[in-house]
C-alpha atoms as a PDB file:
ATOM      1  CA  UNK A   1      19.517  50.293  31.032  1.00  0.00           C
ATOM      2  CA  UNK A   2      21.166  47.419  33.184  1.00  0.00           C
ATOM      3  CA  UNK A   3      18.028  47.270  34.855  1.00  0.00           C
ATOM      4  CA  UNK A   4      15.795  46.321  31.571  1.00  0.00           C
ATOM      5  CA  UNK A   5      18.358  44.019  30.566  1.00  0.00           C
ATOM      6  CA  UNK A   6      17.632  42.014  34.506  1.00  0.00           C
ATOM      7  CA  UNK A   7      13.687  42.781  33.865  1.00  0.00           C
ATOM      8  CA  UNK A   8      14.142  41.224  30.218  1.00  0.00           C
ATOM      9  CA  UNK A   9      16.150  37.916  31.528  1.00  0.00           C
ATOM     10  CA  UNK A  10      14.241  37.232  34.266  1.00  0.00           C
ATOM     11  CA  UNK A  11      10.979  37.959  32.071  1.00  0.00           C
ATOM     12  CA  UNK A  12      12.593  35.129  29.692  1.00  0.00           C
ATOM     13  CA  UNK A  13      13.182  32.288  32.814  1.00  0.00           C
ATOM     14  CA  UNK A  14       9.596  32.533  33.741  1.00  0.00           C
ATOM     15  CA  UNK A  15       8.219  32.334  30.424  1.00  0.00           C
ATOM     16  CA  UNK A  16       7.909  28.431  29.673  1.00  0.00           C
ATOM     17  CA  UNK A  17       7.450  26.476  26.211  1.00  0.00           C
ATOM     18  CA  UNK A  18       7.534  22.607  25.249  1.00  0.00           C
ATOM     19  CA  UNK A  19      10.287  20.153  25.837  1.00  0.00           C
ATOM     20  CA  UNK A  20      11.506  18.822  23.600  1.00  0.00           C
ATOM     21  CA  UNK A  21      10.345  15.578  25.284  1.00  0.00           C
ATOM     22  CA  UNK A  22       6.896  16.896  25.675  1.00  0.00           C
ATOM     23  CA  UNK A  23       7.428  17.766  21.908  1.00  0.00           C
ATOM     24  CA  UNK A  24       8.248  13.856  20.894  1.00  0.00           C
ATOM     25  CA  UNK A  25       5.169  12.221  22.651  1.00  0.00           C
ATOM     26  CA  UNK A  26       2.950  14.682  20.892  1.00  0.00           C
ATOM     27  CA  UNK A  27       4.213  13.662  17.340  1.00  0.00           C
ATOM     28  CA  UNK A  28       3.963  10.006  18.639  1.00  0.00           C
ATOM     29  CA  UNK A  29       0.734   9.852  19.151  1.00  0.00           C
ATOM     30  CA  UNK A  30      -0.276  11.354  16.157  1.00  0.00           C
ATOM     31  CA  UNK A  31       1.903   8.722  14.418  1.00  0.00           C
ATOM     32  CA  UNK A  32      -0.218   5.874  15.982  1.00  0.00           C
ATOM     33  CA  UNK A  33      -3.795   7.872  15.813  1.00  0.00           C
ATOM     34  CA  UNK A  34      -2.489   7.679  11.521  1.00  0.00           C
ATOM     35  CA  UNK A  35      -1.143   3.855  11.975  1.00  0.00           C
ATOM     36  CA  UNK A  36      -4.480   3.031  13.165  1.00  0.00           C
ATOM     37  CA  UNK A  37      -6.403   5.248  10.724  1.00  0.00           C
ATOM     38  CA  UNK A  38      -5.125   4.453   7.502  1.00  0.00           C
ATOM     39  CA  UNK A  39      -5.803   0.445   7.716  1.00  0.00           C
ATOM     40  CA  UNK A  40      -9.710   1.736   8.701  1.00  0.00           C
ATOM     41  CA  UNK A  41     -10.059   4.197   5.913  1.00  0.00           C
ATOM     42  CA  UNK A  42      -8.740   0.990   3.289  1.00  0.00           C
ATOM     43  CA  UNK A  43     -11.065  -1.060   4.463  1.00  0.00           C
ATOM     44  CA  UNK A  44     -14.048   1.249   4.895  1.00  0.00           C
ATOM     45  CA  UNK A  45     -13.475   1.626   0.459  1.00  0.00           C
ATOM     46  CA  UNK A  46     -13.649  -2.100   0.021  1.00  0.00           C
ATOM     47  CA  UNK A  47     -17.176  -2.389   2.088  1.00  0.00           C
ATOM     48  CA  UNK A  48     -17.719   0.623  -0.232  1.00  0.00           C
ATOM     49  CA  UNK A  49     -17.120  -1.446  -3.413  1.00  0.00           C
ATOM     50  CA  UNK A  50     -18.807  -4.442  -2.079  1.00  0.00           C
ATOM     51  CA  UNK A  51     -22.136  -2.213  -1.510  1.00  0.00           C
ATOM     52  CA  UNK A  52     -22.136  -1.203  -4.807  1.00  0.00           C
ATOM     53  CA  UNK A  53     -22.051  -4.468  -6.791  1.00  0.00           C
ATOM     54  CA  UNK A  54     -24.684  -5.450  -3.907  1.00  0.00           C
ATOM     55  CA  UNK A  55     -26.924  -2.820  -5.332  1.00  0.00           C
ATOM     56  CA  UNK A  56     -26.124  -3.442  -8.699  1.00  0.00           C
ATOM     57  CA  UNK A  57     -26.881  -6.994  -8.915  1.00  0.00           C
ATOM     58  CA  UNK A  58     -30.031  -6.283  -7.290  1.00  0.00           C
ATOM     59  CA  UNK A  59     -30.857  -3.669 -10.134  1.00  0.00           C
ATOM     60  CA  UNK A  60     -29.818  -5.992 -12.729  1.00  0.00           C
ATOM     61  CA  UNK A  61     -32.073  -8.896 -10.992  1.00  0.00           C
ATOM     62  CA  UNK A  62     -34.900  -6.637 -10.806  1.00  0.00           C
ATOM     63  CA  UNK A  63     -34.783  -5.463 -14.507  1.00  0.00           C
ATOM     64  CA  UNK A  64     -34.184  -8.898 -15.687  1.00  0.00           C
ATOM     65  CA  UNK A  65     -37.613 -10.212 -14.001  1.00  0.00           C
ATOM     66  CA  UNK A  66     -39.313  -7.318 -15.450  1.00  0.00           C
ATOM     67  CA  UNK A  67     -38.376  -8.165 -18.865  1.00  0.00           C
ATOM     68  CA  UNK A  68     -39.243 -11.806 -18.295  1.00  0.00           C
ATOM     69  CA  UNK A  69     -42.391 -10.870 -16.798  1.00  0.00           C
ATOM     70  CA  UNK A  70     -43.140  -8.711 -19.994  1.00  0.00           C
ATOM     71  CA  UNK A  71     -41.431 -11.063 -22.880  1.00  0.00           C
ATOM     72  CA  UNK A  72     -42.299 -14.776 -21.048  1.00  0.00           C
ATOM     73  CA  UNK A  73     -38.546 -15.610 -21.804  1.00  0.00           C
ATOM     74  CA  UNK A  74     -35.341 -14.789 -19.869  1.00  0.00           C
ATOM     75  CA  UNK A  75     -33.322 -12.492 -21.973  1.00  0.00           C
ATOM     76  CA  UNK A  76     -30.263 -14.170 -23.865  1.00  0.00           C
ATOM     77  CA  UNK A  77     -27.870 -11.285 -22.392  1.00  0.00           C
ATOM     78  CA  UNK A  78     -27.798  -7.677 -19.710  1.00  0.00           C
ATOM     79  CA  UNK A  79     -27.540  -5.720 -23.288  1.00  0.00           C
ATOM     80  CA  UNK A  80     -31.354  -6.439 -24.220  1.00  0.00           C
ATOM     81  CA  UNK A  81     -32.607  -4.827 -20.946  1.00  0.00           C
ATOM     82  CA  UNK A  82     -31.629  -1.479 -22.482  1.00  0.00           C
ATOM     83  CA  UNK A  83     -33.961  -1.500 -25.384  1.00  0.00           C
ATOM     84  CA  UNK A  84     -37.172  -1.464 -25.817  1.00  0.00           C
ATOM     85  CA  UNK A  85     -38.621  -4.891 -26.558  1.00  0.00           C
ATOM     86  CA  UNK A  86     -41.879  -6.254 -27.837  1.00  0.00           C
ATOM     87  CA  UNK A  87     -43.344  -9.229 -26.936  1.00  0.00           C
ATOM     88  CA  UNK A  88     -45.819 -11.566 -28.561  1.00  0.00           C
ATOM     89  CA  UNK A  89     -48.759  -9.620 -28.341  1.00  0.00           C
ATOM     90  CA  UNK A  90     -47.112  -6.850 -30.295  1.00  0.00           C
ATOM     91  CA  UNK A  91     -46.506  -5.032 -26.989  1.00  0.00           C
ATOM     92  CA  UNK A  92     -43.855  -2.868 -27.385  1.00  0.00           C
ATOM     93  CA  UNK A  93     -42.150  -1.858 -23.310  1.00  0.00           C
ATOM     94  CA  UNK A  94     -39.002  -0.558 -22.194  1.00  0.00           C
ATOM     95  CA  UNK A  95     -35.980   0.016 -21.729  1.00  0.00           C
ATOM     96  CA  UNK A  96     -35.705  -1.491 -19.151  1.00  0.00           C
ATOM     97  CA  UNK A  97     -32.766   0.047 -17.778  1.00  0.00           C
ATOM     98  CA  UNK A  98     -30.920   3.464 -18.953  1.00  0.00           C
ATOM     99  CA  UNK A  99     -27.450   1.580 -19.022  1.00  0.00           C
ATOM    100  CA  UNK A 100     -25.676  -1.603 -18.107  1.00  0.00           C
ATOM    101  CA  UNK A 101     -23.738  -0.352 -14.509  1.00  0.00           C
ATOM    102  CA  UNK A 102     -20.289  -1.590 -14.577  1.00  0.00           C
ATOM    103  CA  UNK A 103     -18.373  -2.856 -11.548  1.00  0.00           C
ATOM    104  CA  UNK A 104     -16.911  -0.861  -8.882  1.00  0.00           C
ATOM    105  CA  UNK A 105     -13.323  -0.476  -9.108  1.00  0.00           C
ATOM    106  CA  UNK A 106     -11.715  -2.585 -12.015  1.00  0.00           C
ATOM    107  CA  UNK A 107      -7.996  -1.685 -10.601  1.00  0.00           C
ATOM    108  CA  UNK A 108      -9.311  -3.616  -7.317  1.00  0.00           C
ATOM    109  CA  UNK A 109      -9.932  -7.010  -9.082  1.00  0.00           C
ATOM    110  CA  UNK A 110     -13.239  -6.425 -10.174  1.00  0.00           C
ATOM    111  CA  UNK A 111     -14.205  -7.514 -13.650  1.00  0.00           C
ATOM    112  CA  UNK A 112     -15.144  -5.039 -16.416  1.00  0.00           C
ATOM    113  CA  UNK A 113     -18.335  -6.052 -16.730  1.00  0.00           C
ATOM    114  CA  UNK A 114     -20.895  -8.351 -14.394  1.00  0.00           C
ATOM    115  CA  UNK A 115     -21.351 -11.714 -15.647  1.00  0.00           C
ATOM    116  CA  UNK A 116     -25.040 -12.911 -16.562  1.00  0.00           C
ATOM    117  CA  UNK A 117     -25.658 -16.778 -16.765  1.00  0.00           C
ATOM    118  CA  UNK A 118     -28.706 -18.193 -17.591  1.00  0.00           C
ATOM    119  CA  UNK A 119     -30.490 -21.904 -17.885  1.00  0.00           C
ATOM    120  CA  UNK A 120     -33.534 -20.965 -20.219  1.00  0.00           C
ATOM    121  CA  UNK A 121     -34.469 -24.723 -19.451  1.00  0.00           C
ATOM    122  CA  UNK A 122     -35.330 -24.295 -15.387  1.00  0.00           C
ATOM    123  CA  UNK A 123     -36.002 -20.455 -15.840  1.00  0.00           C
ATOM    124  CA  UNK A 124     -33.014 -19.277 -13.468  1.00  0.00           C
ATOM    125  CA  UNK A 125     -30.523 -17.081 -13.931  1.00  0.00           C
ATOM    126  CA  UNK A 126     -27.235 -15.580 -11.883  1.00  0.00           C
ATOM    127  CA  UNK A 127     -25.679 -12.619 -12.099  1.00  0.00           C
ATOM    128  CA  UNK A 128     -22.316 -12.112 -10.318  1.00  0.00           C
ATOM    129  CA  UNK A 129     -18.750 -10.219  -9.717  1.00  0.00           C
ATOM    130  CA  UNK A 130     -15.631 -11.049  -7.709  1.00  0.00           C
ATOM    131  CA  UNK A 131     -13.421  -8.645  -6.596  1.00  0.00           C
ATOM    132  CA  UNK A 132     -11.992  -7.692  -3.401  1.00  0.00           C
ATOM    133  CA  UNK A 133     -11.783 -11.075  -1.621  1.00  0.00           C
ATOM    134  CA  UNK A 134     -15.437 -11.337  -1.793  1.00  0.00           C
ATOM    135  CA  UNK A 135     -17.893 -12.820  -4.213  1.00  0.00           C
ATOM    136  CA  UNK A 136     -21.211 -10.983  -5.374  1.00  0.00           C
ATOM    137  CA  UNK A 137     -23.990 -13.577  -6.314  1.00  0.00           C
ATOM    138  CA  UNK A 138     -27.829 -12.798  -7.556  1.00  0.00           C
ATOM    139  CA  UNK A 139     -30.551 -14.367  -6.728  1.00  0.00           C
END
């Protein structure tokens, strides 16, 4: 019996674990891998939003150039590219989209809806949405 209990204590001595130092550098590091994370993760959403009015502007662009290929006439607002539309010939075409997209993120400064300008005069038009710093512009 007294010789289990020596086996048993001297088992225990050898047997190592982590310090508690050991321990304290380990959580430390994860506390700067996270520092260092969290910042990239925020910003990798923004780019996110960004790319998405990108290719939403585009869209819009390319659907409004359709319709004023078809109709001869820049179209007085982004609601008339989702219906079909006939032009002088009596030639009916369209939609022209399936819906108006709305901008990414409204709690991030974006607007609710993408703004359409137009000068019927010089045939130009602009579409465009602000929001995260940054400034979306078409063409």
């Amino acid at each position: 019996m007294i010789a289990q209990f020596y086996k048993r204590r001297f088992r225990t001595r050898n047997q190592r674990g982590f310090t508690l130092i050991e321990l304290m550098i380990v959580v430390a590091i994860i506390g700067i891998l996270a520092a260092i994370a969290i910042p990239l993760y925020a910003n990798v959403q923004a780019r996110a939003r960004i790319a998405k009015a990108q290719a939403d502007s585009r869209t819009l662009a390319s659907a409004v150039s359709i319709y004023t290929a078809h109709m001869g006439a820049l179209p007085a607002n982004l609601g008339l590219l989702t219906a079909v539309a006939t032009n002088s010939q009596n030639i009916a075409a369209g939609p022209f989209m399936a819906s108006i997209p709305t901008p990414p993120g409204t709690g991030a400064g974006w607007p609710a809806a993408y703004a359409y300008a137009q000068n019927s005069a010089a045939g130009t038009y602009q579409i465009s949405a602000f929001g995260d710093s940054t400034s979306v512009i078409v063409p």
